[in-house]
N, C-alpha and C. Protein backbone atom coordinates (compact mmCIF):
# COMPACT_ATOMS: atom_id res chain seq x y z
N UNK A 1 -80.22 -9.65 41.61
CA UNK A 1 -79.02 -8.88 41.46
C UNK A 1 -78.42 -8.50 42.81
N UNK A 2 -79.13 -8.03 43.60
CA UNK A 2 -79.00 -7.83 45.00
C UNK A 2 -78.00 -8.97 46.11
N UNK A 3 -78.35 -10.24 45.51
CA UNK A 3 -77.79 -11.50 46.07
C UNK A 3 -76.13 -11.83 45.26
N UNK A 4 -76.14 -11.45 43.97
CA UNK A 4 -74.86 -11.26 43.61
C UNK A 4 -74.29 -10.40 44.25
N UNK A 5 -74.44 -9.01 44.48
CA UNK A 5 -73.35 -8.17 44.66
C UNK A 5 -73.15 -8.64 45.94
N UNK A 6 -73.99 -9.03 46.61
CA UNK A 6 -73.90 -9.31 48.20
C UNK A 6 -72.66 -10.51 48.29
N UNK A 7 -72.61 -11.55 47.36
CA UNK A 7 -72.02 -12.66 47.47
C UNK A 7 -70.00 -11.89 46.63
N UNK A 8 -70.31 -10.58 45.99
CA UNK A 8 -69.40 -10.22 45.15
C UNK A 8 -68.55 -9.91 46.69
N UNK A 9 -69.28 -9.07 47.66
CA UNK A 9 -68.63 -8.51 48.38
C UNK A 9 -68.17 -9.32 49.52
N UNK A 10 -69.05 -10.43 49.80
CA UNK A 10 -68.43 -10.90 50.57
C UNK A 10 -67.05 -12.10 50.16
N UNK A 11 -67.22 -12.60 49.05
CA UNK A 11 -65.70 -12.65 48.72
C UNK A 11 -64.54 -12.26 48.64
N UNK A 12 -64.71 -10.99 48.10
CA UNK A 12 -63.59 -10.14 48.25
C UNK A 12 -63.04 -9.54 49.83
N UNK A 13 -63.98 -9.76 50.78
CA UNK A 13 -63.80 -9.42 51.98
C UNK A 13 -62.94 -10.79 52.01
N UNK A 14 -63.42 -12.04 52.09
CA UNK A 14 -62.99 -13.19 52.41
C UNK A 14 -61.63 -12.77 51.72
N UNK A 15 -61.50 -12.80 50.37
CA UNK A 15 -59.92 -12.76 49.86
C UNK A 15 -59.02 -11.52 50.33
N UNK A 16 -59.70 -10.68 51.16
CA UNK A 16 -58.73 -10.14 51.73
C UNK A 16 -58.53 -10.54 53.67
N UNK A 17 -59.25 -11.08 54.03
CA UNK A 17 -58.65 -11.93 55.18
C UNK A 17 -57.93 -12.79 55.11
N UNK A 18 -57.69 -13.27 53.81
CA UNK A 18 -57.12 -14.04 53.80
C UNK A 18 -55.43 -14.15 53.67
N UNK A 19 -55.58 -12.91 52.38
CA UNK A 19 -53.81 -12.17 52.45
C UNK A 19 -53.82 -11.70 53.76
N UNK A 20 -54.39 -10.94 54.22
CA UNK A 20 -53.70 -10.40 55.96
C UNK A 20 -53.48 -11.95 56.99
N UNK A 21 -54.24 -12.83 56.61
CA UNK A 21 -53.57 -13.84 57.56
C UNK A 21 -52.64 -14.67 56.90
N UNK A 22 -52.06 -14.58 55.74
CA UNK A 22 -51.01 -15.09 54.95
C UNK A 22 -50.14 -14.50 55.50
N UNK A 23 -49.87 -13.12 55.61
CA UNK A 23 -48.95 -11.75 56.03
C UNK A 23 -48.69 -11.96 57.46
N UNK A 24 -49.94 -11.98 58.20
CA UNK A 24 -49.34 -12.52 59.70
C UNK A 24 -48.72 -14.33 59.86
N UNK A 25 -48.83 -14.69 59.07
CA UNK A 25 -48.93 -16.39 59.41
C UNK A 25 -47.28 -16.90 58.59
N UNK A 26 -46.87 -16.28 57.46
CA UNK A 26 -46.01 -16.55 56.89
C UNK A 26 -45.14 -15.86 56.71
N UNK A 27 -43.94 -16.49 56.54
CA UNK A 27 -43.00 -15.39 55.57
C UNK A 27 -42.20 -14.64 54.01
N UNK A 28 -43.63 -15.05 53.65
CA UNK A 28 -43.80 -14.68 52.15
C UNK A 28 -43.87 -13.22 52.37
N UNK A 29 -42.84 -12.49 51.13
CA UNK A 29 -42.76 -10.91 51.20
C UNK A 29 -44.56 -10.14 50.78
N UNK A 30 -45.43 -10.52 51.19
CA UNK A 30 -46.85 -10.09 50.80
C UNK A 30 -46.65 -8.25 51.14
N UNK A 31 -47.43 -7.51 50.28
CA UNK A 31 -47.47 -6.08 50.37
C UNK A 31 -48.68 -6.24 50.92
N UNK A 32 -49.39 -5.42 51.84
CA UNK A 32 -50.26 -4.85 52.60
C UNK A 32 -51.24 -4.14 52.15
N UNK A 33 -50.73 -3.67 50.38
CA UNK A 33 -51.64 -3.05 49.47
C UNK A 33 -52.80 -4.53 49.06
N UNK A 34 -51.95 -5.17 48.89
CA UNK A 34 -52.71 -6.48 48.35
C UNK A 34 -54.18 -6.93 49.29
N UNK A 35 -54.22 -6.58 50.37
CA UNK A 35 -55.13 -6.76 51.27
C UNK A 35 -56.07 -5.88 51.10
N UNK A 36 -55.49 -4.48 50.66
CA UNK A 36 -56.15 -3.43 50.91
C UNK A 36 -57.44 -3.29 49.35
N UNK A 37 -56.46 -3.64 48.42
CA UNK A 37 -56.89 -4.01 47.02
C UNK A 37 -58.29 -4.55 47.34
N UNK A 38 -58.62 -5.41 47.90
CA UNK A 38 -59.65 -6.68 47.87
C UNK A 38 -60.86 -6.14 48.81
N UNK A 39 -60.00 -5.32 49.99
CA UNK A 39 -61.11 -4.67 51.06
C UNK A 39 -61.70 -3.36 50.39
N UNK A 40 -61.18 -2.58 50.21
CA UNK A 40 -61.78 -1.65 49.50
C UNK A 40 -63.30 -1.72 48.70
N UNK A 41 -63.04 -2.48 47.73
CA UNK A 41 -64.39 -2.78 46.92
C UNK A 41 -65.51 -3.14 47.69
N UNK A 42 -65.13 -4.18 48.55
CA UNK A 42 -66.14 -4.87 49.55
C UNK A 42 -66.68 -3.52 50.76
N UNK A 43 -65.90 -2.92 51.09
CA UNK A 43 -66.83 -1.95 52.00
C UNK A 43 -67.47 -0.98 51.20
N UNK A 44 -66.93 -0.67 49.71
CA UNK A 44 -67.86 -0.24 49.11
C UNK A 44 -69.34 -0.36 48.39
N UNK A 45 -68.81 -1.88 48.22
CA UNK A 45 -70.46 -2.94 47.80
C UNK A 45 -71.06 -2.77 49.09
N UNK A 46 -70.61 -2.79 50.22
CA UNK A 46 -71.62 -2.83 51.47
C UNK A 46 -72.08 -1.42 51.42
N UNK A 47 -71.70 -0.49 51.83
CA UNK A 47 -72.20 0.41 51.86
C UNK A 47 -73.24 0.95 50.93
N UNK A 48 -72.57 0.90 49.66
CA UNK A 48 -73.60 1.21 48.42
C UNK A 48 -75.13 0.46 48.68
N UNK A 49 -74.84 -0.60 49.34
CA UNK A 49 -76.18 -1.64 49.86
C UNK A 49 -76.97 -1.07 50.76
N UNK A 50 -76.43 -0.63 51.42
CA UNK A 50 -76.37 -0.24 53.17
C UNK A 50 -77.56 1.44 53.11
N UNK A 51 -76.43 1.89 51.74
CA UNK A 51 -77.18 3.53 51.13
C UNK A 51 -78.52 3.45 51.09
N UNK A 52 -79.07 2.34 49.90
CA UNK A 52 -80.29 1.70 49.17
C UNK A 52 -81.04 1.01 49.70
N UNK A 53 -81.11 0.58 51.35
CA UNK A 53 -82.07 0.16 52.05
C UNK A 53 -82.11 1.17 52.81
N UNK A 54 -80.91 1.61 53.84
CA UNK A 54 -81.75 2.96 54.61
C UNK A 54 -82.48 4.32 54.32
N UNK A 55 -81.51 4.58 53.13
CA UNK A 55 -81.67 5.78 52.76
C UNK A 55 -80.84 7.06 53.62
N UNK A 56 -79.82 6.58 53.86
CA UNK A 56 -78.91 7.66 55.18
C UNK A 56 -78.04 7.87 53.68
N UNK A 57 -77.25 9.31 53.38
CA UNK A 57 -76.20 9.09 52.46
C UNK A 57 -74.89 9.90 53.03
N UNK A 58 -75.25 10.69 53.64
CA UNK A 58 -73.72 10.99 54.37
C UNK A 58 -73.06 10.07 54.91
N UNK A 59 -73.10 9.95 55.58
CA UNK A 59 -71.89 8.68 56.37
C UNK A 59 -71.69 7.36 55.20
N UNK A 60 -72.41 7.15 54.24
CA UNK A 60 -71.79 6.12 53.29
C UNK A 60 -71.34 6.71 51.88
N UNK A 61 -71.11 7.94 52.04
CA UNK A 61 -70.30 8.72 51.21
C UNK A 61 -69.32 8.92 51.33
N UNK A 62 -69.22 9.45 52.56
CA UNK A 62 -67.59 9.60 53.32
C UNK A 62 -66.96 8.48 53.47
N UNK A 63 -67.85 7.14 53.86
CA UNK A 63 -66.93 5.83 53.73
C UNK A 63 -66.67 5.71 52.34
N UNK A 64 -67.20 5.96 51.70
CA UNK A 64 -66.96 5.27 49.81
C UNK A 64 -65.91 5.97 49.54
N UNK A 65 -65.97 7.64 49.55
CA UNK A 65 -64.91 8.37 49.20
C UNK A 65 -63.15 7.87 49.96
N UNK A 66 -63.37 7.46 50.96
CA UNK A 66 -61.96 7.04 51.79
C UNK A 66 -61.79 5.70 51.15
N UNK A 67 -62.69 5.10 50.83
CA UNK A 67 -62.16 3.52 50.70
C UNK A 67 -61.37 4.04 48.80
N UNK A 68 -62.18 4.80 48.14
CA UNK A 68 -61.73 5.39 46.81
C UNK A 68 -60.09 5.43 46.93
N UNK A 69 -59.74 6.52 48.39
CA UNK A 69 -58.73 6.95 48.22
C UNK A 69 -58.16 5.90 48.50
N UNK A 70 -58.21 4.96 49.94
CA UNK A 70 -57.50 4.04 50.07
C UNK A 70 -57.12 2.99 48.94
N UNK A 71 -57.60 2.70 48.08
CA UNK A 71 -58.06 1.91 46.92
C UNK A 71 -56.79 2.60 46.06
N UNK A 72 -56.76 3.43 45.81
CA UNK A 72 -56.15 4.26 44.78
C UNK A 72 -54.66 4.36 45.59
N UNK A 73 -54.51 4.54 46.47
CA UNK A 73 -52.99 5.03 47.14
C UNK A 73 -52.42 3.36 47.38
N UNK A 74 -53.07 2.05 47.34
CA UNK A 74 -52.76 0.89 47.39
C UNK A 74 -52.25 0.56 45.76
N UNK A 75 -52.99 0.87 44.79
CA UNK A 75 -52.69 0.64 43.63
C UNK A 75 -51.33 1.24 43.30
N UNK A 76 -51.46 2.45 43.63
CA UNK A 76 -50.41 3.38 42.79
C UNK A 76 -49.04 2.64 44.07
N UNK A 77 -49.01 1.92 45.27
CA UNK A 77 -47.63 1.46 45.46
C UNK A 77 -47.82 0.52 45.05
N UNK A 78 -48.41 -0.51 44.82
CA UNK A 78 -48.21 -1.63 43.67
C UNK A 78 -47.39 -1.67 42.76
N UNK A 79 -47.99 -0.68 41.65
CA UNK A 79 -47.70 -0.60 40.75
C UNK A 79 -46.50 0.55 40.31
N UNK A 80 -46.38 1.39 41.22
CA UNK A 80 -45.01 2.40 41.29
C UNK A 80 -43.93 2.63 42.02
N UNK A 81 -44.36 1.78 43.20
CA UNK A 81 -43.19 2.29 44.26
C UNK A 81 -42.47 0.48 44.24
C-alpha cells in the first residue's frame, strides 16, 4: 500500500509540472489553480508519509493544513470566480 500512495503522489506532482510548464511554454489561457489542484494532494501524500516514518508531527501538520487551504482557495476560483 505504501508503494501505491508513493506512486499516487508522485504523479500528481508530475501532472502538476507539467501544467506549470504548459503555462510557461504556451499560450493556452491555463489557470494557475490547475497546477495548484494536482500539487496540493502530492505534498500531502508526502508528508502524511514523511509523518509515519519519522514520527515528527508538527511541521507536517502545518504543511497539510496550508496545502488544505491552498487546495481549497484553488478550487473555489475554478469553480467561482
Amino acid at each position: 500500500m505504501k508503494k501505491i500512495w508513493r506512486w499516487v503522489g508522485h504523479i500528481l506532482f508530475g501532472a502538476a509540472v507539467l501544467i506549470f510548464l504548459l503555462m510557461l511554454f504556451t499560450d493556452s489561457p491555463f489557470h494557475a489553480e490547475w497546477g495548484w489542484i494536482f500539487m496540493a494532494p502530492s505534498v500531502v501524500i508526502t508528508r502524511v508519509r514523511d509523518m509515519r516514518e519519522s514520527g515528527r508531527k508538527v511541521e507536517p501538520l502545518i504543511t497539510i493544513t496550508l496545502c488544505i487551504l491552498i487546495f481549497s482557495l484553488s478550487l473555489y476560483g475554478l469553480l467561482f470566480i
